[in-house]
PDB file of N, CA and C in Angstrom:
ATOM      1  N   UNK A   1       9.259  -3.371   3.321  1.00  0.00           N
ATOM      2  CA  UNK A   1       7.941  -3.961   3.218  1.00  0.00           C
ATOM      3  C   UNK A   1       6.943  -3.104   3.974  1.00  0.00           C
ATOM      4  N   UNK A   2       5.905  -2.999   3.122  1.00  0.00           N
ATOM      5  CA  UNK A   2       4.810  -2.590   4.083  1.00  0.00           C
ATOM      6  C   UNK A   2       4.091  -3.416   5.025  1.00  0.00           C
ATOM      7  N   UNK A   3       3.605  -2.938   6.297  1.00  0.00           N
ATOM      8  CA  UNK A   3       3.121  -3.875   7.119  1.00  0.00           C
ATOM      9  C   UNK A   3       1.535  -3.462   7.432  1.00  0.00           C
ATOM     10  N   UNK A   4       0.546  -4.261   7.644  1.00  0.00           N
ATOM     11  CA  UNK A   4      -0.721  -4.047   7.893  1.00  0.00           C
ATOM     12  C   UNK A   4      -0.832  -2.238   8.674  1.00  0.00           C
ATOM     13  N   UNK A   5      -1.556  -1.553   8.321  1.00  0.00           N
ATOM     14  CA  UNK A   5      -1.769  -0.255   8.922  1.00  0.00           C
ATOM     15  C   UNK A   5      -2.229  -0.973  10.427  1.00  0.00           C
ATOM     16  N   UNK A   6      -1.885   0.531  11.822  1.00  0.00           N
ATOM     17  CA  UNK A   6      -2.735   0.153  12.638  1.00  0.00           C
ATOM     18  C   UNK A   6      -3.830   0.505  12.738  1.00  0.00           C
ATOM     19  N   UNK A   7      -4.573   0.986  11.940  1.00  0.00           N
ATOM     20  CA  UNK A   7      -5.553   1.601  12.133  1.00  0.00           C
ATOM     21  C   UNK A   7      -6.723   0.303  11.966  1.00  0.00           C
ATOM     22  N   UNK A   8      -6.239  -0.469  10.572  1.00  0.00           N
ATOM     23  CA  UNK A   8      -6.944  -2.335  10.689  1.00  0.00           C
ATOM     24  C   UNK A   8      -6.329  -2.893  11.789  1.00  0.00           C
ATOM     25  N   UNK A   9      -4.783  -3.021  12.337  1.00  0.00           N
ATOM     26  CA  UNK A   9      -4.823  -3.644  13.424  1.00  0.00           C
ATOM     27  C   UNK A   9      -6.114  -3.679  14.790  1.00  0.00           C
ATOM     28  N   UNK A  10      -6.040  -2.412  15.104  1.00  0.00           N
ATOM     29  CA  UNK A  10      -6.785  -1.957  16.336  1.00  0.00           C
ATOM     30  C   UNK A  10      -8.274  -2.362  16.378  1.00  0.00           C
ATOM     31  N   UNK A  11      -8.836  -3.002  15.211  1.00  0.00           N
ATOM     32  CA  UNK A  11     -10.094  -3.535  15.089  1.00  0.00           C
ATOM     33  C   UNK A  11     -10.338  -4.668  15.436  1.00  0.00           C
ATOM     34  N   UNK A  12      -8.918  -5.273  14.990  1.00  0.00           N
ATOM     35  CA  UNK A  12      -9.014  -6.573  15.447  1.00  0.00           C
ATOM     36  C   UNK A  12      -9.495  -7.516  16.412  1.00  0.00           C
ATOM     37  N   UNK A  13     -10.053  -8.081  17.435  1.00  0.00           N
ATOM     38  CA  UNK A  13     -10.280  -8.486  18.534  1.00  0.00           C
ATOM     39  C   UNK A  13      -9.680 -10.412  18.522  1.00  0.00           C
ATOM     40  N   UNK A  14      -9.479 -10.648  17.544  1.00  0.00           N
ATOM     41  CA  UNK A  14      -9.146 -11.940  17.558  1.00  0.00           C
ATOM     42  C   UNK A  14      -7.776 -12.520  16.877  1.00  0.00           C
ATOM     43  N   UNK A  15      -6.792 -13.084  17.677  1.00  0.00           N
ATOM     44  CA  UNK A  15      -5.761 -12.838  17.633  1.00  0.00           C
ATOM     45  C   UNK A  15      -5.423 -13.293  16.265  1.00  0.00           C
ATOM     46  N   UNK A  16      -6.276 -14.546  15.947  1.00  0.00           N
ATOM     47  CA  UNK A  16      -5.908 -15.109  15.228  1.00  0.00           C
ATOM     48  C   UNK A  16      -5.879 -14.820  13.411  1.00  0.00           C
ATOM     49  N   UNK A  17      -6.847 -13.887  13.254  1.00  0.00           N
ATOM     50  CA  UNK A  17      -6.834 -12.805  12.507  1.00  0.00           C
ATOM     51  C   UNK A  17      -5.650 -11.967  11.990  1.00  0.00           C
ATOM     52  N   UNK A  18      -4.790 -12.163  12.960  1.00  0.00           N
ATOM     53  CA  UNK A  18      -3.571 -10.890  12.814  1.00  0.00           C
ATOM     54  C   UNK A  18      -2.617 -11.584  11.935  1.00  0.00           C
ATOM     55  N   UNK A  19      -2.146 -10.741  11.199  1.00  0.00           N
ATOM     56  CA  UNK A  19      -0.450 -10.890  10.563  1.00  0.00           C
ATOM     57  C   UNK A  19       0.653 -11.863  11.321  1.00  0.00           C
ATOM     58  N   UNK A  20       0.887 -12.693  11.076  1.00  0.00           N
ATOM     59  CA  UNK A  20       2.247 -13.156  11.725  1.00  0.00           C
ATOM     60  C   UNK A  20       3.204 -12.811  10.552  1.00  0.00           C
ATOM     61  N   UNK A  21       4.297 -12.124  11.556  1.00  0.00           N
ATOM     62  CA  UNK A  21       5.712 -11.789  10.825  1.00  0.00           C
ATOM     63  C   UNK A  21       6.964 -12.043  11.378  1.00  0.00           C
ATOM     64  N   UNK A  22       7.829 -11.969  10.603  1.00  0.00           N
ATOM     65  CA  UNK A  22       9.360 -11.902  11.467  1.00  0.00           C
ATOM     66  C   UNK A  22       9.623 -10.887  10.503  1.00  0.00           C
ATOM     67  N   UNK A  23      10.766  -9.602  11.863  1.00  0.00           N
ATOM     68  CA  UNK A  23      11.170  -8.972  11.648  1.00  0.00           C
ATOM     69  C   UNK A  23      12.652  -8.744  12.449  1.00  0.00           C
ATOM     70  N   UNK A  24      13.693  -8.303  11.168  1.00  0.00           N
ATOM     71  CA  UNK A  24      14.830  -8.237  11.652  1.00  0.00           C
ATOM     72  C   UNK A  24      15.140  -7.210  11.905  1.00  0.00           C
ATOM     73  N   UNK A  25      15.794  -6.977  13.162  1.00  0.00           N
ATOM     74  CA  UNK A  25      16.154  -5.657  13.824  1.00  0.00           C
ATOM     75  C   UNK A  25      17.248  -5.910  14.714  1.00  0.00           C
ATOM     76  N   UNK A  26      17.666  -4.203  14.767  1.00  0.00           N
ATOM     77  CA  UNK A  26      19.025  -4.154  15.539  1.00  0.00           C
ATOM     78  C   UNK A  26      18.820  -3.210  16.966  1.00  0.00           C
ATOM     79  N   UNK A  27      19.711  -4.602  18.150  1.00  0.00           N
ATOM     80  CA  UNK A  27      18.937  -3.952  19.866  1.00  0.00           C
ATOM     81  C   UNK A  27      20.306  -3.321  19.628  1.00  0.00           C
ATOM     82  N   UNK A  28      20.160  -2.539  20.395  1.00  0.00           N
ATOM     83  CA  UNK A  28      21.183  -1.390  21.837  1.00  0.00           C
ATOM     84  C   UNK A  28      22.060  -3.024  22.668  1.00  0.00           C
ATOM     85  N   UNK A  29      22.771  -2.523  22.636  1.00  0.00           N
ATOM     86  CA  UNK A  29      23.814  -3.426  23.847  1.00  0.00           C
ATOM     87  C   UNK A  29      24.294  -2.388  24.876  1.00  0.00           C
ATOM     88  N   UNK A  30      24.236  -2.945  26.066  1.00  0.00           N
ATOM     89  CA  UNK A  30      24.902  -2.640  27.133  1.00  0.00           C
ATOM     90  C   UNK A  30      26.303  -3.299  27.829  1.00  0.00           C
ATOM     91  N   UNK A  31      26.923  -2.211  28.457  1.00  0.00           N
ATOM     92  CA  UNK A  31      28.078  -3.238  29.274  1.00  0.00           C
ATOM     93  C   UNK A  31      28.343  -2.092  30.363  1.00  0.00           C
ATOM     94  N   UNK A  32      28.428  -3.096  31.579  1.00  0.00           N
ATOM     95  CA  UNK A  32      28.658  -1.964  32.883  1.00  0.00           C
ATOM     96  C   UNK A  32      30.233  -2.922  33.360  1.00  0.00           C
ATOM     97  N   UNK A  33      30.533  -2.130  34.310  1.00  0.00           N
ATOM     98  CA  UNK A  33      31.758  -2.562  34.730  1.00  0.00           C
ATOM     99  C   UNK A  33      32.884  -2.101  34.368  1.00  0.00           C
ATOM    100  N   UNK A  34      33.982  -2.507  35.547  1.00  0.00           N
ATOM    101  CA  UNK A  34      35.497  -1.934  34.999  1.00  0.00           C
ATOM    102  C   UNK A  34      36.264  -2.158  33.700  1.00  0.00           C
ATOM    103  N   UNK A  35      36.593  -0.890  32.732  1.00  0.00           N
ATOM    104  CA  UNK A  35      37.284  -2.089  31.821  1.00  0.00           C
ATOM    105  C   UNK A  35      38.148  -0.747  31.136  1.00  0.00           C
ATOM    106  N   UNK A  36      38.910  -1.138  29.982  1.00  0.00           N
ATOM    107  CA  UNK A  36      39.734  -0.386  29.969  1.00  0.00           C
ATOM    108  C   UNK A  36      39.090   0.455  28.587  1.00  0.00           C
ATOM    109  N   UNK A  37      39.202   1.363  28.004  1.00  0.00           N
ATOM    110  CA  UNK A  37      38.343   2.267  27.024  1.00  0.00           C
ATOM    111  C   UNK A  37      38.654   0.890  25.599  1.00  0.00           C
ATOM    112  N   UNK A  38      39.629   0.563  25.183  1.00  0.00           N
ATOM    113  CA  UNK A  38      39.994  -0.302  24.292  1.00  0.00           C
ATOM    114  C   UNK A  38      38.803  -1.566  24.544  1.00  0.00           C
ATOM    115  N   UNK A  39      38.818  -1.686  25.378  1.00  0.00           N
ATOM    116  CA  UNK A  39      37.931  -3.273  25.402  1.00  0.00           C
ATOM    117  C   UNK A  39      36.591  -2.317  25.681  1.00  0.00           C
ATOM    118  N   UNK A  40      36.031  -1.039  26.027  1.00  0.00           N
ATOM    119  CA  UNK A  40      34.969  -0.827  25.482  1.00  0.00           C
ATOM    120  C   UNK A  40      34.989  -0.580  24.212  1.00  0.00           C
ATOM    121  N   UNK A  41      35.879  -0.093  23.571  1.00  0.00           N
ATOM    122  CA  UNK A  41      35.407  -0.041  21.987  1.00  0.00           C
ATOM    123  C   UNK A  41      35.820  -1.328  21.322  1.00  0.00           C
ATOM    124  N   UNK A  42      36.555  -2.326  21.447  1.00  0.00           N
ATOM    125  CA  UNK A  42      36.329  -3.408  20.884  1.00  0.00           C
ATOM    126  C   UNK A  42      35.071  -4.567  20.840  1.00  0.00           C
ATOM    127  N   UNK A  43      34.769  -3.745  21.800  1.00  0.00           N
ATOM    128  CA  UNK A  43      33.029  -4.796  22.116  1.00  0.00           C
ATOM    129  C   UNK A  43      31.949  -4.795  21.148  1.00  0.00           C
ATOM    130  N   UNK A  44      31.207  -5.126  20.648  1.00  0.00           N
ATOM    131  CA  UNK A  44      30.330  -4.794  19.338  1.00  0.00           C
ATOM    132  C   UNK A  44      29.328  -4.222  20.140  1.00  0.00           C
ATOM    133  N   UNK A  45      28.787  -3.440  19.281  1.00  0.00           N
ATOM    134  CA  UNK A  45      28.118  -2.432  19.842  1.00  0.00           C
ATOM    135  C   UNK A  45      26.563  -2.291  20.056  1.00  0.00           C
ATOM    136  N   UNK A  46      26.187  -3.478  18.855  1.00  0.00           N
ATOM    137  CA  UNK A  46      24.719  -3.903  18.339  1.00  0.00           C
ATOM    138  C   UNK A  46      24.694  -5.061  18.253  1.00  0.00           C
ATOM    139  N   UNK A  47      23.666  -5.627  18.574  1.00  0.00           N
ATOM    140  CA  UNK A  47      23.071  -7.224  17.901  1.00  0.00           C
ATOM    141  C   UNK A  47      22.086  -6.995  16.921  1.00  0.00           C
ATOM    142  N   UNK A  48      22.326  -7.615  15.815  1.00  0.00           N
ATOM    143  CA  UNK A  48      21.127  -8.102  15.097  1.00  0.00           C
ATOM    144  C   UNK A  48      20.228  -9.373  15.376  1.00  0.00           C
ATOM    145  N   UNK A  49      18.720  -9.467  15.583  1.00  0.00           N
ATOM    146  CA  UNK A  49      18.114  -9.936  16.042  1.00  0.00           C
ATOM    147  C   UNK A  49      16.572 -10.155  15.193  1.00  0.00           C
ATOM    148  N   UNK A  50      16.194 -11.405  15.168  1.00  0.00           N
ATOM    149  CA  UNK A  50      15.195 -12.019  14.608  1.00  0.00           C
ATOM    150  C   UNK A  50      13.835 -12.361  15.558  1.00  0.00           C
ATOM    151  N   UNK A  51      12.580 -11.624  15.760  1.00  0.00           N
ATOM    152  CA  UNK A  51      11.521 -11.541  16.174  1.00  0.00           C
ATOM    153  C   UNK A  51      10.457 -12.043  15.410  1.00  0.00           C
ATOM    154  N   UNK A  52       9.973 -13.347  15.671  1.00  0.00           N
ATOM    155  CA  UNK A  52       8.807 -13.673  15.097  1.00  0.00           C
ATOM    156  C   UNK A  52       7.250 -13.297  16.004  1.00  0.00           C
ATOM    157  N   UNK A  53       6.117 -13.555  15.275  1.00  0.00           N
ATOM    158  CA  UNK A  53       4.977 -13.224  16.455  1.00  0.00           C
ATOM    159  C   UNK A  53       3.375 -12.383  15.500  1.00  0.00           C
ATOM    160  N   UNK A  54       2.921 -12.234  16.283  1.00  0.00           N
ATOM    161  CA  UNK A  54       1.417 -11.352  15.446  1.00  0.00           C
ATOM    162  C   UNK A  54       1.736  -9.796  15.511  1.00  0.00           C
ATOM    163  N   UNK A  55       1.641  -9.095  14.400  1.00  0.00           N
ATOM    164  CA  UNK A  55       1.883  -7.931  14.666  1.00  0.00           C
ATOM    165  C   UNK A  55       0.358  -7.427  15.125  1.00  0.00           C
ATOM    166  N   UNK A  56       0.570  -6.835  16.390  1.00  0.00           N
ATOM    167  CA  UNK A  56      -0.691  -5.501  16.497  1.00  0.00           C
ATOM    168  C   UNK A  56      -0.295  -4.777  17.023  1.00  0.00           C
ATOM    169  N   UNK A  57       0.329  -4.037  16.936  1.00  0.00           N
ATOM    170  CA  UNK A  57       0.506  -2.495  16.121  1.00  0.00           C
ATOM    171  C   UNK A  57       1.622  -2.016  15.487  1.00  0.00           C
ATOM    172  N   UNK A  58       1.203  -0.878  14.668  1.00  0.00           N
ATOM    173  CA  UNK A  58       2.268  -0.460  13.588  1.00  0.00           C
ATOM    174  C   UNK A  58       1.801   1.011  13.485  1.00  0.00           C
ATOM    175  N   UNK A  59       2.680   1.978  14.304  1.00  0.00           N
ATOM    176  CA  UNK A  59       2.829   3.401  13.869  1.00  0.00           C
ATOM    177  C   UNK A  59       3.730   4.214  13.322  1.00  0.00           C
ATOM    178  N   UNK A  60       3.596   5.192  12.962  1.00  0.00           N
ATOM    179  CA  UNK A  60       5.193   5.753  12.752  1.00  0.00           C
ATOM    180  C   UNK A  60       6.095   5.331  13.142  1.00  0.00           C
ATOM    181  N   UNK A  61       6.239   5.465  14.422  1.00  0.00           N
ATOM    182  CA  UNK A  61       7.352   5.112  15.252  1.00  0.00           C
ATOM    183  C   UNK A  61       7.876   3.622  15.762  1.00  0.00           C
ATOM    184  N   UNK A  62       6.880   3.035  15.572  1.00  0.00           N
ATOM    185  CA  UNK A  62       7.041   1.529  16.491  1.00  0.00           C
ATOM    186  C   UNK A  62       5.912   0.281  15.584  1.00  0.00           C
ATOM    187  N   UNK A  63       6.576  -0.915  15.665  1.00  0.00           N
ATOM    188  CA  UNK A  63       5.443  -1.870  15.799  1.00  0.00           C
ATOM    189  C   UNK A  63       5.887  -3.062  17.296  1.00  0.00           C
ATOM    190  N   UNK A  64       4.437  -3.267  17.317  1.00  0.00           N
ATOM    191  CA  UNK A  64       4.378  -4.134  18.164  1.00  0.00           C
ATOM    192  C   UNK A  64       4.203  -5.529  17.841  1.00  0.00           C
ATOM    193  N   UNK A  65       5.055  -6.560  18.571  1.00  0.00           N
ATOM    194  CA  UNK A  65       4.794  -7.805  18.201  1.00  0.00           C
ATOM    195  C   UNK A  65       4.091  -9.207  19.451  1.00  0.00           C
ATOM    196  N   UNK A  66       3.078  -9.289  19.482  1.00  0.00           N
ATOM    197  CA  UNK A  66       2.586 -10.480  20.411  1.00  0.00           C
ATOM    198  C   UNK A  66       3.313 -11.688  20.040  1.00  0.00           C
ATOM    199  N   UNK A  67       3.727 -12.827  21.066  1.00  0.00           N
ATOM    200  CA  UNK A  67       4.782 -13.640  20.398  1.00  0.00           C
ATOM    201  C   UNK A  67       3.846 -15.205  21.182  1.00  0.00           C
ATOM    202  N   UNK A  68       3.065 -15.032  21.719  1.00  0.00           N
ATOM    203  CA  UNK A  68       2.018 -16.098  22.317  1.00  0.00           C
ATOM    204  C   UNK A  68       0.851 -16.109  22.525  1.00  0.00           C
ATOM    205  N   UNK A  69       0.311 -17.286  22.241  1.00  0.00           N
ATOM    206  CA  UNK A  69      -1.265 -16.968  22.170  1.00  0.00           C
ATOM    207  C   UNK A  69      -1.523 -18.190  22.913  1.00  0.00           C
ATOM    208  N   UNK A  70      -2.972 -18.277  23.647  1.00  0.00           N
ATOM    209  CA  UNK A  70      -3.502 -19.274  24.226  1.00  0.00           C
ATOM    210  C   UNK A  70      -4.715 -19.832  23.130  1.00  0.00           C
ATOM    211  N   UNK A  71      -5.080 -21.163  23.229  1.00  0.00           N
ATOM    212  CA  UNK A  71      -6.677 -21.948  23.181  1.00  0.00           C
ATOM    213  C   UNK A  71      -7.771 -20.440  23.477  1.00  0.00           C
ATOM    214  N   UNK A  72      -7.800 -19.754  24.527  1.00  0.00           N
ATOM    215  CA  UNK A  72      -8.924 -19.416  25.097  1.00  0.00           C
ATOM    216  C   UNK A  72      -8.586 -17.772  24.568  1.00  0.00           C
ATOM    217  N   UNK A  73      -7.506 -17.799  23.719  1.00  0.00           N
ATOM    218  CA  UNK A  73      -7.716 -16.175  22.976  1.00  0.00           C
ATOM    219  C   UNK A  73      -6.588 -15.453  24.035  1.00  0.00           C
ATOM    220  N   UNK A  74      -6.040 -15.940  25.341  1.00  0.00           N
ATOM    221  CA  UNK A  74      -5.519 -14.655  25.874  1.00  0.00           C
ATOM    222  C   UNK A  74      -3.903 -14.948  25.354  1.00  0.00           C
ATOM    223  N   UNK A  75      -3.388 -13.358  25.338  1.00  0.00           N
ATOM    224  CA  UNK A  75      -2.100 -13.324  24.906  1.00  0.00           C
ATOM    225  C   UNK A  75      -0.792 -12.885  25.805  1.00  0.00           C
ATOM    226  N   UNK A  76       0.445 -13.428  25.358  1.00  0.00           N
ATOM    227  CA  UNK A  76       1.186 -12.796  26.432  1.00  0.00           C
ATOM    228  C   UNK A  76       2.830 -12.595  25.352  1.00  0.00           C
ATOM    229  N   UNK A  77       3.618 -12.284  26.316  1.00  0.00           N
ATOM    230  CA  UNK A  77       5.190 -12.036  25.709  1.00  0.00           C
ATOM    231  C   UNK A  77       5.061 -11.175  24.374  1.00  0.00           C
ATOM    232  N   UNK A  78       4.486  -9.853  24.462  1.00  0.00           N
ATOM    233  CA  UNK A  78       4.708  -8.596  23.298  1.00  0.00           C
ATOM    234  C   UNK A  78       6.515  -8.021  23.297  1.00  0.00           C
ATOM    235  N   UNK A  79       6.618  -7.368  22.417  1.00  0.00           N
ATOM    236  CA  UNK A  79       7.708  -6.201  22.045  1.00  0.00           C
ATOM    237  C   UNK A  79       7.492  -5.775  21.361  1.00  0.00           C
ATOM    238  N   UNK A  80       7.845  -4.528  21.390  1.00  0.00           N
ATOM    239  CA  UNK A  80       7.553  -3.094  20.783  1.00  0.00           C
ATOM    240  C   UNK A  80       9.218  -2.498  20.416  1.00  0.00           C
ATOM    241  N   UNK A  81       9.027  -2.529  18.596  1.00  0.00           N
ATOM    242  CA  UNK A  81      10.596  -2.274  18.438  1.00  0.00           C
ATOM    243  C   UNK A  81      10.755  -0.950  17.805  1.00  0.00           C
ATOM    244  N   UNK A  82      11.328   0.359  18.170  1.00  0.00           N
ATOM    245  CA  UNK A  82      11.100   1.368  17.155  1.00  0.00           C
ATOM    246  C   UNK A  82      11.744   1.021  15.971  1.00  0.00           C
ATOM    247  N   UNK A  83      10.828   1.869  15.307  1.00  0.00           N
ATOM    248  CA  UNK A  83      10.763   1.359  13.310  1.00  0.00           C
ATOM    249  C   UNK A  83      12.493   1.946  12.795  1.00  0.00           C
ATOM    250  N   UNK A  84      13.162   3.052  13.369  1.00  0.00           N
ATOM    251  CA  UNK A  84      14.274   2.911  13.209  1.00  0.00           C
ATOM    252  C   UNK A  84      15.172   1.906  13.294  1.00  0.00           C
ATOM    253  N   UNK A  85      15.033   0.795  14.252  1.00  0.00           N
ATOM    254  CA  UNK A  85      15.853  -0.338  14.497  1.00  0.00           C
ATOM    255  C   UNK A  85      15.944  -1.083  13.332  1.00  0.00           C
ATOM    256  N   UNK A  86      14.358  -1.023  13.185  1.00  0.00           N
ATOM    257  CA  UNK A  86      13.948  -2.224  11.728  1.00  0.00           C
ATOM    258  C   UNK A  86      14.694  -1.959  10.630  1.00  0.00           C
ATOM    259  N   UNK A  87      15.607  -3.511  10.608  1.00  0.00           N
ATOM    260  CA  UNK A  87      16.249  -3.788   9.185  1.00  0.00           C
ATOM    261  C   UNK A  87      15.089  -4.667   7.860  1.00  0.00           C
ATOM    262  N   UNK A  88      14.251  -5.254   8.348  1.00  0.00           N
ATOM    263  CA  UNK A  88      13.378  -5.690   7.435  1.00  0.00           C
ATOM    264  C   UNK A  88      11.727  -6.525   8.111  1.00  0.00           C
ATOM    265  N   UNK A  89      11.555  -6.428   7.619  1.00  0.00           N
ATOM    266  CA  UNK A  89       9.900  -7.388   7.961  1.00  0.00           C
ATOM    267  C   UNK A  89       9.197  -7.989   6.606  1.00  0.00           C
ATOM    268  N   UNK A  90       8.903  -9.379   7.452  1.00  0.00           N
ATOM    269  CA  UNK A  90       8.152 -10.284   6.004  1.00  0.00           C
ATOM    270  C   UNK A  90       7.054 -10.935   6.434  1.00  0.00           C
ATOM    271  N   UNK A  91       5.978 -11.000   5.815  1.00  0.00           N
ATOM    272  CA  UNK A  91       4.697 -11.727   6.119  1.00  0.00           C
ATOM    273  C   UNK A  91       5.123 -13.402   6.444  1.00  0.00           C
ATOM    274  N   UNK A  92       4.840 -14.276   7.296  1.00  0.00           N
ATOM    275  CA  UNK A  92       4.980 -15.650   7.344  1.00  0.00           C
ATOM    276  C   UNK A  92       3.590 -16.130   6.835  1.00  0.00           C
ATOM    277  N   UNK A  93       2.837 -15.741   6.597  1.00  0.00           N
ATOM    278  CA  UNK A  93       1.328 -16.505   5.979  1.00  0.00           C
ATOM    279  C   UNK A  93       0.276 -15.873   6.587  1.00  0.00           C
ATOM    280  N   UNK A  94      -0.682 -16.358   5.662  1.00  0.00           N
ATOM    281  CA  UNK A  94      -2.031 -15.436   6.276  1.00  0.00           C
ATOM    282  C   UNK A  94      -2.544 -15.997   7.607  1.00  0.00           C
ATOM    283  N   UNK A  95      -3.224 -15.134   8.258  1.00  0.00           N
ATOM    284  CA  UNK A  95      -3.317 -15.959   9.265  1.00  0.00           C
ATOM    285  C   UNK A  95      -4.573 -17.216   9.464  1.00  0.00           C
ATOM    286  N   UNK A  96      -4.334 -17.725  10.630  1.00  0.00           N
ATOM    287  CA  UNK A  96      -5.235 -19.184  10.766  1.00  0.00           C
ATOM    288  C   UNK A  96      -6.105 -19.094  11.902  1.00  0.00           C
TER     289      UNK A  96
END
């Protein structure tokens, strides 16, 4: 899917304006600690993971997702996922 350019994102000033999407993507896992090479490679290696929120921004490399908004316009809880991770993205409705 294509997603809003950032170049319209960055104009934006009002949150409410923006794209809400969910996008599915795959994080990095970590594991520290003693263990034996077998139970590190039996461990899965990736999560797949579901991010809803306003997109503002979308570059080559990355989009960004705001995932809260206030009454008074201010925003908080973003992520920024590189576009390699991304298994898919879908519009949830225009915005309100």
């Amino acid at each position: 899917m294509r997603l809003t350019k950032d170049s319209i994102l960055a104009k934006v000033n009002d949150i409410r304006k923006l794209p809400r999407v969910e996008v599915r993507w795959v994080d990095a896992n970590s594991h520290g600690g003693w263990a034996t090479l077998k139970q590190y490679h039996d461990d899965k290696s990736v999560s797949e993971i579901e991010s809803l929120g306003y997109l503002t921004k979308n570059t080559k490399q990355e989009i960004q997702l705001v995932q809260s908004r206030s009454k008074n316009g201010n925003v908080a809880d973003s992520i920024t996922i590189p576009k390699a991770w991304i298994i898919s993205a879908k519009y949830l409705g225009k915005p309100r």
